[in-house]
Protein backbone atom coordinates (compact mmCIF):
# COMPACT_ATOMS: atom_id res chain seq x y z
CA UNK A 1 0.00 0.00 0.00
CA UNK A 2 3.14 2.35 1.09
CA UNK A 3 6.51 2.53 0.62
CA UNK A 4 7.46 3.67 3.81
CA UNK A 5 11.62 3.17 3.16
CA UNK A 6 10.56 4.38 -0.57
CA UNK A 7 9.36 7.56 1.17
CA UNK A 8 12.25 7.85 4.17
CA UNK A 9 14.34 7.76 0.81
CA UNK A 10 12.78 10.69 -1.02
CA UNK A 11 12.69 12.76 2.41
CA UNK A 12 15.75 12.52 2.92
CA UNK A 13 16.70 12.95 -0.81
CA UNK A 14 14.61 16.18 -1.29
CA UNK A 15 16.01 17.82 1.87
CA UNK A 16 19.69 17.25 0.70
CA UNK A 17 18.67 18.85 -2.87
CA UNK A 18 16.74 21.73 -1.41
CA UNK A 19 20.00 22.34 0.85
CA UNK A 20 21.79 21.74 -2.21
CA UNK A 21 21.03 25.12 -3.80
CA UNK A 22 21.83 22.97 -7.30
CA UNK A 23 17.86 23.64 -8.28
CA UNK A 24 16.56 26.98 -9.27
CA UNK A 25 13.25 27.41 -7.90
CA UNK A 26 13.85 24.69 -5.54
CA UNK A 27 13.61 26.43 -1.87
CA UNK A 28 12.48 26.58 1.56
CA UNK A 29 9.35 28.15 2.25
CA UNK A 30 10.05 28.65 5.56
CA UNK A 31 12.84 29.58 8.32
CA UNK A 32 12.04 26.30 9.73
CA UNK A 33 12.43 23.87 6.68
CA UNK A 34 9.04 22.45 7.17
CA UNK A 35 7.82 23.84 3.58
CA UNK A 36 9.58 23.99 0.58
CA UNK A 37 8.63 25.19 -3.03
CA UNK A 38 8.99 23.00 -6.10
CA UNK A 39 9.50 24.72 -9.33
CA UNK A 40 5.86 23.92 -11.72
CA UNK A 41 5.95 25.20 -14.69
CA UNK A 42 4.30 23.64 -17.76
CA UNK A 43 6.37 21.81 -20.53
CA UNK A 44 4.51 23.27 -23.06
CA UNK A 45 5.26 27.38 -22.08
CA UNK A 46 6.66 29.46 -24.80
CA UNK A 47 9.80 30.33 -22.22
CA UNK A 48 10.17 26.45 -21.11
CA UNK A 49 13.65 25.40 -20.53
CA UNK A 50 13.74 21.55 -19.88
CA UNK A 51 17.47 22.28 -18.41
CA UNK A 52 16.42 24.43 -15.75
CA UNK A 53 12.34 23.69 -15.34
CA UNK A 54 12.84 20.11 -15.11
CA UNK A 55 16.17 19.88 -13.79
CA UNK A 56 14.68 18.39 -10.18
CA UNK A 57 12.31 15.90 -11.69
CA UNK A 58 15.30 14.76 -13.89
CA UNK A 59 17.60 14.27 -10.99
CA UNK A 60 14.71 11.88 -9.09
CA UNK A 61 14.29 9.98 -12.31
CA UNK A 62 18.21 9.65 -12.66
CA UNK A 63 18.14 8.70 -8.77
CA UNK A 64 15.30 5.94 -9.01
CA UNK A 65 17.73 4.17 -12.11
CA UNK A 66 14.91 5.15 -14.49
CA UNK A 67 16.61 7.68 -16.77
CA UNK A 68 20.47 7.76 -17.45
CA UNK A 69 21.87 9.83 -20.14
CA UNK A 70 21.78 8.92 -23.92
CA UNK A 71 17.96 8.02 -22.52
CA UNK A 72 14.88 9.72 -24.45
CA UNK A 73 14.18 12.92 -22.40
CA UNK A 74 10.96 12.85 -21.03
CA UNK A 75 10.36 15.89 -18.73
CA UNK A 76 6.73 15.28 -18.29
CA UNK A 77 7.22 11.88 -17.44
CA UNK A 78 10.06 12.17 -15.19
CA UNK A 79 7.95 15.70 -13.43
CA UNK A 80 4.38 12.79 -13.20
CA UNK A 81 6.66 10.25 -11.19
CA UNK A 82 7.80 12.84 -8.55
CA UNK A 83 4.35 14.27 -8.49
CA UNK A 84 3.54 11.02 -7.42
CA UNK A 85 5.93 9.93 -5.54
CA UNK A 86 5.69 13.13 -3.52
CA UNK A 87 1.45 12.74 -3.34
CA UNK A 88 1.91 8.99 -2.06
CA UNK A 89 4.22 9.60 0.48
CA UNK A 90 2.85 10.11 4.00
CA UNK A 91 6.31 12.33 4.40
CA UNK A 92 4.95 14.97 2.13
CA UNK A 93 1.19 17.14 1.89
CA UNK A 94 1.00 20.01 -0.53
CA UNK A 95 -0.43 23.47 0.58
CA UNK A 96 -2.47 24.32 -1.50
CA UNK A 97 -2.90 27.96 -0.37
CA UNK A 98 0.40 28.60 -0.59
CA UNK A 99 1.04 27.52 -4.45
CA UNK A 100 1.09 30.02 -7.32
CA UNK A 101 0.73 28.12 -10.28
CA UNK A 102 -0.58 30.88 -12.62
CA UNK A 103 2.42 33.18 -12.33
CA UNK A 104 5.70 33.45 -14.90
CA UNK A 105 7.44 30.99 -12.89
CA UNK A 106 4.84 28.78 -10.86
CA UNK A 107 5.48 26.33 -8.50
CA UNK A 108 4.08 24.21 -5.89
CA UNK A 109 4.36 24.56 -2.18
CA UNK A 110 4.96 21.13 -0.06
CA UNK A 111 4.72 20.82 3.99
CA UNK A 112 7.11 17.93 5.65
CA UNK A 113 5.11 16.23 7.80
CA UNK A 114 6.46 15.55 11.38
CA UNK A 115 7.06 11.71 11.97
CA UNK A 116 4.57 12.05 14.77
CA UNK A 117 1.71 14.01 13.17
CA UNK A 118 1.83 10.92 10.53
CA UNK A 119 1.11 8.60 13.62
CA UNK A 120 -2.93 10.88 15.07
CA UNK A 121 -3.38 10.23 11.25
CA UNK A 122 -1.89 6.23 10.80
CA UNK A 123 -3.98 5.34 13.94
CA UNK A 124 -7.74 3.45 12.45
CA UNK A 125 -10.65 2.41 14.40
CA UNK A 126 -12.22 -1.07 12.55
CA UNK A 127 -15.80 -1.72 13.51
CA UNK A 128 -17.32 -5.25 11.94
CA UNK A 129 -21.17 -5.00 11.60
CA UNK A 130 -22.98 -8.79 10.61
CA UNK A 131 -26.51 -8.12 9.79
CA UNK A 132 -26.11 -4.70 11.52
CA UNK A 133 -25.04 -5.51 14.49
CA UNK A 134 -21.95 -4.47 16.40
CA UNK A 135 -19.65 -7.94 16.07
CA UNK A 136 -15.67 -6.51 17.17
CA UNK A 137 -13.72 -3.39 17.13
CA UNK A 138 -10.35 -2.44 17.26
CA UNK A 139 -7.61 0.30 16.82
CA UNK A 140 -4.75 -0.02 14.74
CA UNK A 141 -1.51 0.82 15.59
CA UNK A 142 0.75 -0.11 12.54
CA UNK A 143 2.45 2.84 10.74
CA UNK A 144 2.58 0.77 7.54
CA UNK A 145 -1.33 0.13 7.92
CA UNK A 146 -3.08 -3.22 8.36
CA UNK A 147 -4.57 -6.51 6.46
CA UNK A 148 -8.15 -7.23 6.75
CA UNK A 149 -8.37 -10.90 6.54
CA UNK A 150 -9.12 -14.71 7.73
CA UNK A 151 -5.97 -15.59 8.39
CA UNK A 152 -3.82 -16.52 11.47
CA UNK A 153 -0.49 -14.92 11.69
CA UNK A 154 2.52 -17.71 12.23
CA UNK A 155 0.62 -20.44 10.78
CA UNK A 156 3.06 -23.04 8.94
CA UNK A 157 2.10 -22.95 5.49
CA UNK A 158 0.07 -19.76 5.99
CA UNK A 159 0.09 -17.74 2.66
CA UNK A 160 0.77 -13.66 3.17
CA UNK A 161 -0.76 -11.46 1.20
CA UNK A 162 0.49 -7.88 1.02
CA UNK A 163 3.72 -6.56 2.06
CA UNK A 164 4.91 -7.88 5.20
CA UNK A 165 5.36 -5.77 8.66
CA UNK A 166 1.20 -4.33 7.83
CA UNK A 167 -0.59 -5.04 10.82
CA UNK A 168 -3.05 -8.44 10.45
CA UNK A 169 -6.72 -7.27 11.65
CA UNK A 170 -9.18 -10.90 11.21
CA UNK A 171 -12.98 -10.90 10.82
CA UNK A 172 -14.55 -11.65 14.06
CA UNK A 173 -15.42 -15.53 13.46
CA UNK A 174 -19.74 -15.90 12.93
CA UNK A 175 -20.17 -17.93 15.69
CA UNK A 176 -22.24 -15.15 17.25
CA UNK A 177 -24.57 -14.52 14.82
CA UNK A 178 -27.95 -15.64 15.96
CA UNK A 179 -29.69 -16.77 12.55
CA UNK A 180 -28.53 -20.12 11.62
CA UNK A 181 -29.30 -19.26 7.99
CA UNK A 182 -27.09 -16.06 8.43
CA UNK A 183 -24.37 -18.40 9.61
CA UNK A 184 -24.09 -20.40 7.03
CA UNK A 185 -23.95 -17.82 4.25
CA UNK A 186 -21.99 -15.46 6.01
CA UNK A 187 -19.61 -18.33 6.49
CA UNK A 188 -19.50 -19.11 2.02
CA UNK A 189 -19.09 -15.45 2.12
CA UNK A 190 -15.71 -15.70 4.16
CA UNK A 191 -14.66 -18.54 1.88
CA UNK A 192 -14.10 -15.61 -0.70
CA UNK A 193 -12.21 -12.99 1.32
CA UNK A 194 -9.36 -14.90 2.21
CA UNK A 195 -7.13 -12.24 0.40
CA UNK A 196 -8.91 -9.84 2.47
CA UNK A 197 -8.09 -5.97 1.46
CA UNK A 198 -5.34 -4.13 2.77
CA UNK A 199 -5.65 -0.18 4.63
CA UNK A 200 -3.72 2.59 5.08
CA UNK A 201 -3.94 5.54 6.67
CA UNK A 202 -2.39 9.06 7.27
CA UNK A 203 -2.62 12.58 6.87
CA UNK A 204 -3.94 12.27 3.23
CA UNK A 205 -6.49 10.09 3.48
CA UNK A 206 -7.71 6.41 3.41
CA UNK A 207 -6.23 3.97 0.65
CA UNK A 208 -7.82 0.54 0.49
CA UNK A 209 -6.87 -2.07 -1.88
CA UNK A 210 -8.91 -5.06 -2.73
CA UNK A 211 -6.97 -8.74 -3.01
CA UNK A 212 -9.71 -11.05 -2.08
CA UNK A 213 -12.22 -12.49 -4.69
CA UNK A 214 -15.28 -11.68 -3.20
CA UNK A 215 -17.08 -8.02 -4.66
CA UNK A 216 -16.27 -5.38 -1.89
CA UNK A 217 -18.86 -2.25 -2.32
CA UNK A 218 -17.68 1.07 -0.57
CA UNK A 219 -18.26 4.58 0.59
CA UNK A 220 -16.71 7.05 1.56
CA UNK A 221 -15.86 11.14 1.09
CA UNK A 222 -13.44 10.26 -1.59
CA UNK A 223 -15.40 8.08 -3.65
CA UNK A 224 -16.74 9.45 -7.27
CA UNK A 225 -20.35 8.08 -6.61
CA UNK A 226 -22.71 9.53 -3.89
CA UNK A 227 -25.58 7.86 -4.91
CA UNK A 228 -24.94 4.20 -6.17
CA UNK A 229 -23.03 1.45 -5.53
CA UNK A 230 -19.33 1.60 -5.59
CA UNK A 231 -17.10 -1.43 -6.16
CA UNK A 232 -13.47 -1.79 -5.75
CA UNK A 233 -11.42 -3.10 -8.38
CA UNK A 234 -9.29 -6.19 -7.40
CA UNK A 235 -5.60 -5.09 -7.13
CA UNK A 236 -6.31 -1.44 -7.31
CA UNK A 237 -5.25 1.03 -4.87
CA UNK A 238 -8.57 3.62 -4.11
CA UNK A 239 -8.04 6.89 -2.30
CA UNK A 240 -11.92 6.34 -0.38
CA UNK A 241 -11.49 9.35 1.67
CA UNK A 242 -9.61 12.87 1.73
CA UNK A 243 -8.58 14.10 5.31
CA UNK A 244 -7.93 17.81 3.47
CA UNK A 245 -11.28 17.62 2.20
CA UNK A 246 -12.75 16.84 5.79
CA UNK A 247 -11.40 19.37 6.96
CA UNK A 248 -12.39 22.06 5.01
CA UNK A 249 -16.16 20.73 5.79
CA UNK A 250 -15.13 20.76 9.32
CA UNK A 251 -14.23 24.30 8.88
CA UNK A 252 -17.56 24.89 7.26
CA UNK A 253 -19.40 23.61 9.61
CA UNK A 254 -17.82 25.70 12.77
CA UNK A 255 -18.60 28.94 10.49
CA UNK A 256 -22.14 27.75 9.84
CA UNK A 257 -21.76 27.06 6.68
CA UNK A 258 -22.77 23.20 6.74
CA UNK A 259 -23.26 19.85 8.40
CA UNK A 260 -20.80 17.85 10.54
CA UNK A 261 -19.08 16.07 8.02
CA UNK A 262 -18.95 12.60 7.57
CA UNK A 263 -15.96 10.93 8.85
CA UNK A 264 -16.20 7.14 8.35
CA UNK A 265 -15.53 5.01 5.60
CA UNK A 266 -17.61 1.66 5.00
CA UNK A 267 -16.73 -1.21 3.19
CA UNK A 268 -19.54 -3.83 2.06
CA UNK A 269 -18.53 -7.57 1.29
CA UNK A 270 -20.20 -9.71 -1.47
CA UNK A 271 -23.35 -6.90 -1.49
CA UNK A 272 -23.89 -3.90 -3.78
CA UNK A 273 -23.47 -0.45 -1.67
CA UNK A 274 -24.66 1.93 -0.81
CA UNK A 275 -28.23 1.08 -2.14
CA UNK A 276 -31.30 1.68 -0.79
CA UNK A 277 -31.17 -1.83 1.31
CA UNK A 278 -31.12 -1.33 4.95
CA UNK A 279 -27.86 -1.75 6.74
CA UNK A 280 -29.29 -4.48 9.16
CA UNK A 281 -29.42 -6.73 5.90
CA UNK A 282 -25.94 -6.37 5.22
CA UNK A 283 -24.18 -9.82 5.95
CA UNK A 284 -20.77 -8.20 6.57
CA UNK A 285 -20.00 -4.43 6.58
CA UNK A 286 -16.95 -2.60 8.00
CA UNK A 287 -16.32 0.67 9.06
CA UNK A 288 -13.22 2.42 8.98
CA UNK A 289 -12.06 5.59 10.78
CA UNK A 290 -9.30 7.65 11.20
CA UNK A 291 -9.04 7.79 14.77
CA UNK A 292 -7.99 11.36 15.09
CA UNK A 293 -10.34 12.93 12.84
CA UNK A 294 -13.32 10.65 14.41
CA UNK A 295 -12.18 12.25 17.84
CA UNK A 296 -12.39 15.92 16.07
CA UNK A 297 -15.82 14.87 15.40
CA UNK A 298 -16.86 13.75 19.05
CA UNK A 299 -15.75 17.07 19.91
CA UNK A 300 -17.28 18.89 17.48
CA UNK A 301 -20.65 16.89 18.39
CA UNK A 302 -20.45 17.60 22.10
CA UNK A 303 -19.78 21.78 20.81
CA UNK A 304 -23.03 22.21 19.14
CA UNK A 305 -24.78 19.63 21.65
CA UNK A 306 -25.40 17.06 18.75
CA UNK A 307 -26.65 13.38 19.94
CA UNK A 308 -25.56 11.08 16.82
CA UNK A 309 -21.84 10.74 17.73
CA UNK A 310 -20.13 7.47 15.75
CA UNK A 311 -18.96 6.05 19.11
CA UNK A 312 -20.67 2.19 19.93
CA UNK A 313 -22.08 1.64 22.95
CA UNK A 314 -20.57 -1.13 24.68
CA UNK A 315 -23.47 -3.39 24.26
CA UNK A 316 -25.02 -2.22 20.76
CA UNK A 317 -28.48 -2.31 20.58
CA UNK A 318 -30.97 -3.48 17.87
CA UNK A 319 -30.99 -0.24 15.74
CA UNK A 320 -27.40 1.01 16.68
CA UNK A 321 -26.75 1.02 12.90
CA UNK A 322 -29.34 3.03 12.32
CA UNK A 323 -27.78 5.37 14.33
CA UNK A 324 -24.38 5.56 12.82
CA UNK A 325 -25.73 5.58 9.18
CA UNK A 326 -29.07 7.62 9.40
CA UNK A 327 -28.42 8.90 5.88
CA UNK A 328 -28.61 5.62 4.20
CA UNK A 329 -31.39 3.73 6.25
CA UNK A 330 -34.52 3.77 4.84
CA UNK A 331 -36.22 1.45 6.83
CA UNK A 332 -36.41 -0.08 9.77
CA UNK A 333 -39.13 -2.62 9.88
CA UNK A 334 -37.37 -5.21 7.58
CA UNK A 335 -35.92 -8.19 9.29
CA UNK A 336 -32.27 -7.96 9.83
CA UNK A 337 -31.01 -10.46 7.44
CA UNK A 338 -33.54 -11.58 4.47
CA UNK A 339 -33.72 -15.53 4.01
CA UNK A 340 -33.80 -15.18 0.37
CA UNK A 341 -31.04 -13.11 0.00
CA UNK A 342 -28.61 -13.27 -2.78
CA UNK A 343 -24.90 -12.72 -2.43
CA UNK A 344 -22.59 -12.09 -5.48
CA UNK A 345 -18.54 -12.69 -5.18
């Protein structure tokens, strides 16, 4: 999901060439070093001088082996893999305010994040929901960000999936459901999620990648649709929410300008979501926080003397979920699970 030592590697990298002075337009932003501006300008400006405007992104391409010279040049290539590089790194966020990109010489402001700012950000709370009820929860505490998954950790034989050192979080085992009938196909449902999906978390957003067979459904602030269901590709890394954007709504909603926003992802195994199917008929659904921004919203529930915080109680009740999802319930006189229902993987 990360490259963390990928990412210790361009931090320390970009500091030395910033110190460097080598780079025009390459600076600090601040006395401090904790911003720096990156030179922006487009490849295709009349006064565009691939020596000089894409001397940096050059230099990373030359330093990651993939450009040597006697190579094509490829300045827009070689600027698209430090954009990236620089957007998937948990060392790095860009501030936004503090770009000028529609100036003679633009160029893009980055912030360094502190090692332990990327840690009230790594942190997730997991909450497993079977047929709507509340089934396990727990916090993660991995950096590198965890596996969701059936398997046992130091099994012999046991296959991994995803890098190794991500934190293993397993689905609470059925036993507890109630139905029989739920059992049983909750149970063929877990026969297709051995792959699980893998998380991570930090100051830019949620990433969740799907490896198991089964269909996984999701929402989230980040995701394209609102209004229909929303399925992960297998083997495809999906930004599913955008801390940055959160927090502008936050911001919003302290001037009065909007509702508390929504700060929970959910993830829906072997089930279209969101539809307009109650939550309580959802065999398996997950929800994912970051655990500092769902503590901003506690607070900013107990501020304006709001009732529908996301926090469980310790011994959910029947309609909890309707409680944490009130947006998407539509009713709440069907049965919990529906005998007849079908399941797609």
């Amino acid at each position: 999901m990360c490259d963390r030592n990928g990412g210790r590697r361009l931090r320390q990298w970009l500091i030395e060439q910033i110190d460097s002075g080598m780079y025009p337009g390459l600076i600090w932003e601040s006395d401090q070093k904790s911003m720096f501006r990156i030179p922006w300008k487009h490849a295709g400006k009349q006064d565009y001088n691939q020596e000089v405007d894409a001397s940096i992104f050059k230099a990373w391409a030359v330093f990651k082996g993939k450009f040597k010279e006697g190579d094509k040049a490829e300045p827009a290539t070689w600027k698209t893999r430090l954009r990236c590089a620089l957007n998937k790194s948990p060392d790095f966020e860009e501030v936004t305010d503090r770009s000028q990109l529609d100036i003679s010489e633009p160029y893009k402001v980055y912030r360094i994040v502190p090692e332990e700012e990327q840690k009230s950000f790594s942190q997730m709370v997991i909450s497993f929901y079977y047929g709507g009820k509340l089934v396990g929860q727990t916090t993660t505490t991995c950096p590198e960000g965890c596996r969701l998954s059936l398997g046992q950790p130091g099994l012999p034989g046991a296959k991994l999936y995803g890098p190794e050192g991500l934190e293993l979080v397993r689905f609470p085992p059925a036993d507890a459901i109630p139905s029989e009938r739920q059992r049983q196909v909750t149970r063929k449902l877990f026969g297709h999620l051995e792959r699980g999906v893998l998380l991570h978390s930090s100051c830019q957003g949620v990433l969740v990648k799907r490896l198991c067979q089964g269909r996984v459904f999701c929402s989230g602030n980040a995701v394209l649709c609102k209004d229909r269901p929303n399925k992960l590709e297998r083997d495809e890394v999906v930004k599913v929410f955008d801390t940055s954007q959160f927090f502008r709504e936050l911001q919003h909603f302290y001037n009065n300008q909007g509702r508390l926003p929504d700060s929970r992802v959910v993830l829906c195994f072997g089930e279209e979501f969101p539809d307009l199917t109650p939550l309580r008929s959802k065999l398996i659904l997950v929800q994912i926080e970051q655990l500092y921004v769902r503590q901003l919203v506690e607070e900013a529930g107990k501020s304006c003397g709001g009732g529908s915080l996301v926090q469980a109680p310790e011994e959910p009740q029947p309609d909890q979920v309707f409680r944490m999802f009130p947006d998407v319930c539509t009713s709440h006189q069907r049965p919990f699970f529906r005998e007849n229902q079908q399941i797609t993987v």
